[in-house]
N, C-alpha and C. Protein backbone atom coordinates (compact mmCIF):
# COMPACT_ATOMS: atom_id res chain seq x y z
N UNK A 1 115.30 183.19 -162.09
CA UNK A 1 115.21 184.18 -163.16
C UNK A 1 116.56 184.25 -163.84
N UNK A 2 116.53 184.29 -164.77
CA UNK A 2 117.64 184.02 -165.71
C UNK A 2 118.53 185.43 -166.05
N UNK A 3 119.59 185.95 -166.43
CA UNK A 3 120.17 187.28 -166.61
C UNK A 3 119.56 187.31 -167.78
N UNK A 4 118.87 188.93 -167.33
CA UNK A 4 118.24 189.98 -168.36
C UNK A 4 116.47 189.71 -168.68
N UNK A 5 116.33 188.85 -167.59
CA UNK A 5 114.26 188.74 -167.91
C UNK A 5 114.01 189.40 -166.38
N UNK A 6 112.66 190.28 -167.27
CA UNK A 6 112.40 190.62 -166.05
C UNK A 6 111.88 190.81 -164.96
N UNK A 7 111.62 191.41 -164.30
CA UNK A 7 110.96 190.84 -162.69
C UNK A 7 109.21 190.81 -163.28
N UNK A 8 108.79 189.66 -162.22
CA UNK A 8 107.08 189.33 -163.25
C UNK A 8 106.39 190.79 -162.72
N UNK A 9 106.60 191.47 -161.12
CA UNK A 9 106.03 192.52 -160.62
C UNK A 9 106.29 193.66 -160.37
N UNK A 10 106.39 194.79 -160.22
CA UNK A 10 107.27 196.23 -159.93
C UNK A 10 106.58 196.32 -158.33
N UNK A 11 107.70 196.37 -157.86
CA UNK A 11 107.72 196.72 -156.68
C UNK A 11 107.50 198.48 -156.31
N UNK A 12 106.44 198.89 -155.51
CA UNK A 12 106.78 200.41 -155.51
C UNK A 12 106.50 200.67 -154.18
N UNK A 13 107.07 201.78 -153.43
CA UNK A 13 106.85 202.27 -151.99
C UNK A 13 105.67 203.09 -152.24
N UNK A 14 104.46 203.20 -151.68
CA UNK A 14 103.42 203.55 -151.54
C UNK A 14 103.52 204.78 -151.17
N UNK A 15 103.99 205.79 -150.47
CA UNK A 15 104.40 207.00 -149.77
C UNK A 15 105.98 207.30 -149.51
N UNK A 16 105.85 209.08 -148.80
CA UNK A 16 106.90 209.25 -148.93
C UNK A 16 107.40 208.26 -147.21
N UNK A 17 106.10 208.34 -146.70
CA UNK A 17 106.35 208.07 -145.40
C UNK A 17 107.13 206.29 -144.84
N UNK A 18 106.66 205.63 -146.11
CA UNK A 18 107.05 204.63 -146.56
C UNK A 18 108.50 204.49 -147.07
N UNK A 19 109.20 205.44 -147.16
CA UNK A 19 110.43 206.16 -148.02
C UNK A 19 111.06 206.22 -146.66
N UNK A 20 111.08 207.41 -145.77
CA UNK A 20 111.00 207.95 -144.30
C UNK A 20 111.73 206.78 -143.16
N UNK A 21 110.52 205.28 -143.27
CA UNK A 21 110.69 204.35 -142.92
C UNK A 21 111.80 203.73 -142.85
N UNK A 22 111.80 203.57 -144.17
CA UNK A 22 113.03 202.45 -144.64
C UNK A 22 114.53 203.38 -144.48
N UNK A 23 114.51 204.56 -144.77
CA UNK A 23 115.67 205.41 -143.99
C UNK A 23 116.09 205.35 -142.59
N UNK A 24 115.25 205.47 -142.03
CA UNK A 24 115.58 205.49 -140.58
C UNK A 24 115.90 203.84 -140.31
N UNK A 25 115.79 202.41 -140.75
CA UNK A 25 116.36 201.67 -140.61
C UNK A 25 118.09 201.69 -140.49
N UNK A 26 118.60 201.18 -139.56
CA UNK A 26 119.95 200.56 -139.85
C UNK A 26 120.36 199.85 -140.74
N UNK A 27 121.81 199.98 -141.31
CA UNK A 27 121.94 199.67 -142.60
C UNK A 27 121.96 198.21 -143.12
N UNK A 28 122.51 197.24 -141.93
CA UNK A 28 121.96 195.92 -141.87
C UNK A 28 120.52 195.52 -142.39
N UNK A 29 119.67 196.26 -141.68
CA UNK A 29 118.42 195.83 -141.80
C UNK A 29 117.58 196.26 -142.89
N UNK A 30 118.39 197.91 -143.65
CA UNK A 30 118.02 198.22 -144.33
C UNK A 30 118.42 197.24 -145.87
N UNK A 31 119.73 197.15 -145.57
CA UNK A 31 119.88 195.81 -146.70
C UNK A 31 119.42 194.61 -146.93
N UNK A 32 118.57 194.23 -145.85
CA UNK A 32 117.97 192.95 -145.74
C UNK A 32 116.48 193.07 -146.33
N UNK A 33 116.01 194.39 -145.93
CA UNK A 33 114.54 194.58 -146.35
C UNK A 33 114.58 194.61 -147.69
N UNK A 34 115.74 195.60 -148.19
CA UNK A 34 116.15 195.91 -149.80
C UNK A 34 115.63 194.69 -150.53
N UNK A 35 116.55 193.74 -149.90
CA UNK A 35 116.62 192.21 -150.55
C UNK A 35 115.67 191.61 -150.36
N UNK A 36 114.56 191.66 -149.59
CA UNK A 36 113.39 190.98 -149.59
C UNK A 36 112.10 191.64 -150.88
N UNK A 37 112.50 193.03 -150.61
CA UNK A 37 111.62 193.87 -151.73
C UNK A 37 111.99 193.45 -153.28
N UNK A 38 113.14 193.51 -152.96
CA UNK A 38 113.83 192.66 -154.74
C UNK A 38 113.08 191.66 -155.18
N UNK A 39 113.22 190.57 -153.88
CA UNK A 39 112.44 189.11 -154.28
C UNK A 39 110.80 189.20 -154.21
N UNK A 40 110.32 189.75 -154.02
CA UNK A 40 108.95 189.97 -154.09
C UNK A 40 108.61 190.13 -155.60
N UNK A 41 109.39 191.12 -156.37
CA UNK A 41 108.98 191.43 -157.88
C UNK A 41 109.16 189.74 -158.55
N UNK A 42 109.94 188.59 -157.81
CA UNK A 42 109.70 187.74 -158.76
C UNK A 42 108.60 186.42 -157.99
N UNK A 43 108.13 186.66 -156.50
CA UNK A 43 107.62 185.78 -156.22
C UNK A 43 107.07 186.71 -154.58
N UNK A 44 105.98 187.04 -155.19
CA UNK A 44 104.85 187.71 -154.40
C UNK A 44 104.60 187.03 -153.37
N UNK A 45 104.30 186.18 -152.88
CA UNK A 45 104.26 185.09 -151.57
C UNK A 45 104.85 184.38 -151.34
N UNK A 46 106.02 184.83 -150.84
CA UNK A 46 107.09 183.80 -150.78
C UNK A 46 106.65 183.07 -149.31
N UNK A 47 107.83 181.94 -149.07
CA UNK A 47 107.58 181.29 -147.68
C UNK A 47 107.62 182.60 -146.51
N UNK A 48 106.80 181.88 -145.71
CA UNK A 48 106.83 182.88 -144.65
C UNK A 48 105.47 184.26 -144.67
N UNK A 49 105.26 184.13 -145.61
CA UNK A 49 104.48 186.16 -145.76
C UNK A 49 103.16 184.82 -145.07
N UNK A 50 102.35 186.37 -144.82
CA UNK A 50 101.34 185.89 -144.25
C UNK A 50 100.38 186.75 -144.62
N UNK A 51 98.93 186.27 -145.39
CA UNK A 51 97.59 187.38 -145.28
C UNK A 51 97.49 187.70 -144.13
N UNK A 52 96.83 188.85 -144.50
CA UNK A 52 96.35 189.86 -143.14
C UNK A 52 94.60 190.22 -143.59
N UNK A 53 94.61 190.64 -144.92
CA UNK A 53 93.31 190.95 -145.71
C UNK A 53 93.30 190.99 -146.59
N UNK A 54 92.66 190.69 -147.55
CA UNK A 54 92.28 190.47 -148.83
C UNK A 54 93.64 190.31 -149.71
N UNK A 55 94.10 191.51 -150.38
CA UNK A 55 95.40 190.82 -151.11
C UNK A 55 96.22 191.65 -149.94
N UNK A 56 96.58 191.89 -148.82
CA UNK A 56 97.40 192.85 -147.92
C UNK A 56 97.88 191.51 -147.14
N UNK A 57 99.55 191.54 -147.25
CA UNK A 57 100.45 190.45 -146.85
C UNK A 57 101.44 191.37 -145.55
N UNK A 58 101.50 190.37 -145.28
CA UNK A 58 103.30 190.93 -144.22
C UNK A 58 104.12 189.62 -144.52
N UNK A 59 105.19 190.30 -144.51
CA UNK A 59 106.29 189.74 -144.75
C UNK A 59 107.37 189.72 -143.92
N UNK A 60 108.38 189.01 -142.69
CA UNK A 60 108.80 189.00 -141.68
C UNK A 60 110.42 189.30 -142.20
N UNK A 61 110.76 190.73 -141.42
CA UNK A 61 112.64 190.27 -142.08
C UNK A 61 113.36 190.95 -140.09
N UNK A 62 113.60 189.73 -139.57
CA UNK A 62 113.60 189.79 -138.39
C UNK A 62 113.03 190.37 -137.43
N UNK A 63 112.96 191.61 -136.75
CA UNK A 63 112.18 192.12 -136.10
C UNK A 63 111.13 193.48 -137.05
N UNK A 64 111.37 193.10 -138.18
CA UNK A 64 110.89 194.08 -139.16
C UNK A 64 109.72 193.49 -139.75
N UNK A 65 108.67 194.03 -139.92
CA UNK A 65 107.48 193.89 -141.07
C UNK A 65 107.32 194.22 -142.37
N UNK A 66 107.28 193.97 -143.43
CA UNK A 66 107.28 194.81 -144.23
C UNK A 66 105.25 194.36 -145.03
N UNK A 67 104.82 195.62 -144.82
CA UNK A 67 103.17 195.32 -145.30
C UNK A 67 102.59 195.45 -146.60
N UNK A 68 102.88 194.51 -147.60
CA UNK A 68 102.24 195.20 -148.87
C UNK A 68 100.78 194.33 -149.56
N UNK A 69 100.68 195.19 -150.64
CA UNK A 69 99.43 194.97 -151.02
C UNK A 69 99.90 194.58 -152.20
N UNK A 70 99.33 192.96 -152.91
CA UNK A 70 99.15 192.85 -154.24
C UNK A 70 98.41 193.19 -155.04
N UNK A 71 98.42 193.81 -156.26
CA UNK A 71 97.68 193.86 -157.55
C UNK A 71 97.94 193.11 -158.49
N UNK A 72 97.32 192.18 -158.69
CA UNK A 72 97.56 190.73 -159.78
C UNK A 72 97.18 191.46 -161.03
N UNK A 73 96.11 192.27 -161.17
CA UNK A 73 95.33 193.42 -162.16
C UNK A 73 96.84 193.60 -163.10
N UNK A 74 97.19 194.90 -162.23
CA UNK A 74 98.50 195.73 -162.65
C UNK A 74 99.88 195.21 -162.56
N UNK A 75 99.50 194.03 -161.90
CA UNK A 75 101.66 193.31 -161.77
C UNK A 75 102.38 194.31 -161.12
N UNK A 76 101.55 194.39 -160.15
CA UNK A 76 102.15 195.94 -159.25
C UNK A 76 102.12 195.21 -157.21
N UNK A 77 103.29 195.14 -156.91
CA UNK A 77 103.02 195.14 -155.25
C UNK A 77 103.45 196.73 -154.63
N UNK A 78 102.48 197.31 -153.92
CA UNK A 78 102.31 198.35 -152.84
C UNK A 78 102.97 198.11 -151.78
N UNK A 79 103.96 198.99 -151.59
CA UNK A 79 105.01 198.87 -149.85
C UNK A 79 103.85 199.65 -148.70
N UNK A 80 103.42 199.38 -148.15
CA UNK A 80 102.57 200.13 -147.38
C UNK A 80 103.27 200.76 -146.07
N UNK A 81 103.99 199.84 -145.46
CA UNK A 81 104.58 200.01 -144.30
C UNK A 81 105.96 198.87 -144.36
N UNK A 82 106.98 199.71 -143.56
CA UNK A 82 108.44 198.92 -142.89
C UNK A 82 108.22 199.02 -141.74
N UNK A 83 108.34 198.40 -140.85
CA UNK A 83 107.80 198.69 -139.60
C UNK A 83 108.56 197.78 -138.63
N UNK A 84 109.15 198.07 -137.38
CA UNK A 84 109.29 197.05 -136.09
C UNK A 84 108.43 196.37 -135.66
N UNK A 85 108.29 195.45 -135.36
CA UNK A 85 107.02 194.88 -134.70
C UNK A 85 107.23 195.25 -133.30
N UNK A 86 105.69 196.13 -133.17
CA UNK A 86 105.62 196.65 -131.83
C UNK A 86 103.76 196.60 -131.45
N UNK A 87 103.44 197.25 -130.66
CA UNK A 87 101.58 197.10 -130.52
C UNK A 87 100.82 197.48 -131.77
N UNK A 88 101.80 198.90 -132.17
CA UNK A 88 101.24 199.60 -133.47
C UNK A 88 101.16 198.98 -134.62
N UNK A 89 102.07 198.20 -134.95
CA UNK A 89 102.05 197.87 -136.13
C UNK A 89 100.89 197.56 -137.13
N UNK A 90 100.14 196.61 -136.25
CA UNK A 90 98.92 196.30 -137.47
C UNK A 90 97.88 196.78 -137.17
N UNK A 91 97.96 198.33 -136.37
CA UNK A 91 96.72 198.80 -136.31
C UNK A 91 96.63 199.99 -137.36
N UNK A 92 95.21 199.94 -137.90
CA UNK A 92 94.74 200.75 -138.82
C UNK A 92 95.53 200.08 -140.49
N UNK A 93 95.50 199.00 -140.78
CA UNK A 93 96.49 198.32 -142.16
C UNK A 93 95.19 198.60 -143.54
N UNK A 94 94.77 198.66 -143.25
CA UNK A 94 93.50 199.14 -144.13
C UNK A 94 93.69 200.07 -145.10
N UNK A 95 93.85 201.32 -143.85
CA UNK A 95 94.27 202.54 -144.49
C UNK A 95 95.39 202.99 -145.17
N UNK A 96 96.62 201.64 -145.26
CA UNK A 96 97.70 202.06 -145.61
C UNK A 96 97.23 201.91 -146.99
N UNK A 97 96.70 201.52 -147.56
CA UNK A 97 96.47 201.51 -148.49
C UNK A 97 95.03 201.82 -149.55
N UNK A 98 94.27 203.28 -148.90
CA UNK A 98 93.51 203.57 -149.34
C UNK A 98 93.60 205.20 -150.16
């Protein structure tokens, strides 16, 4: 992407709880997720993400998940969840985004 064009998608956090999340990260990790959310607005599936369901991806930033949902419609990706990978993580992913 060239200086001053701009990102093809808007990235947005889905909740506040989604907000909540990414706070309570350490600041390492919180800068790393930052930077992965950045690159998403210009390339929605990057290497690595993986479907889960229908347009609902995860995206790996070390021991972190990050779960969103594309809208190709609106040029809009949904943060659903930041998450550790732990048992919980991908239970109930559905609802993060209903």
């Amino acid at each position: 992407m060239s200086v001053g064009e701009r990102p093809v998608f808007e990235v947005r956090l889905r909740s506040k709880r989604v907000q909540r999340e990414m706070d309570g990260l350490q600041e390492t990790d919180h800068q790393r997720v930052l930077s992965k959310l950045r690159g998403l607005a210009d390339e929605p599936r990057p290497q690595g993400c993986e479907k889960l369901y229908d347009d609902i991806y995860r995206l790996r930033v070390g021991d972190i998940r990050i779960i969103y949902l594309i809208d190709e419609g609106n040029k809009r990706i949904e943060v659903g969840g930041v998450r550790r990978r732990s048992e919980r993580t991908y239970k109930c992913i559905e609802d993060l985004f209903r």
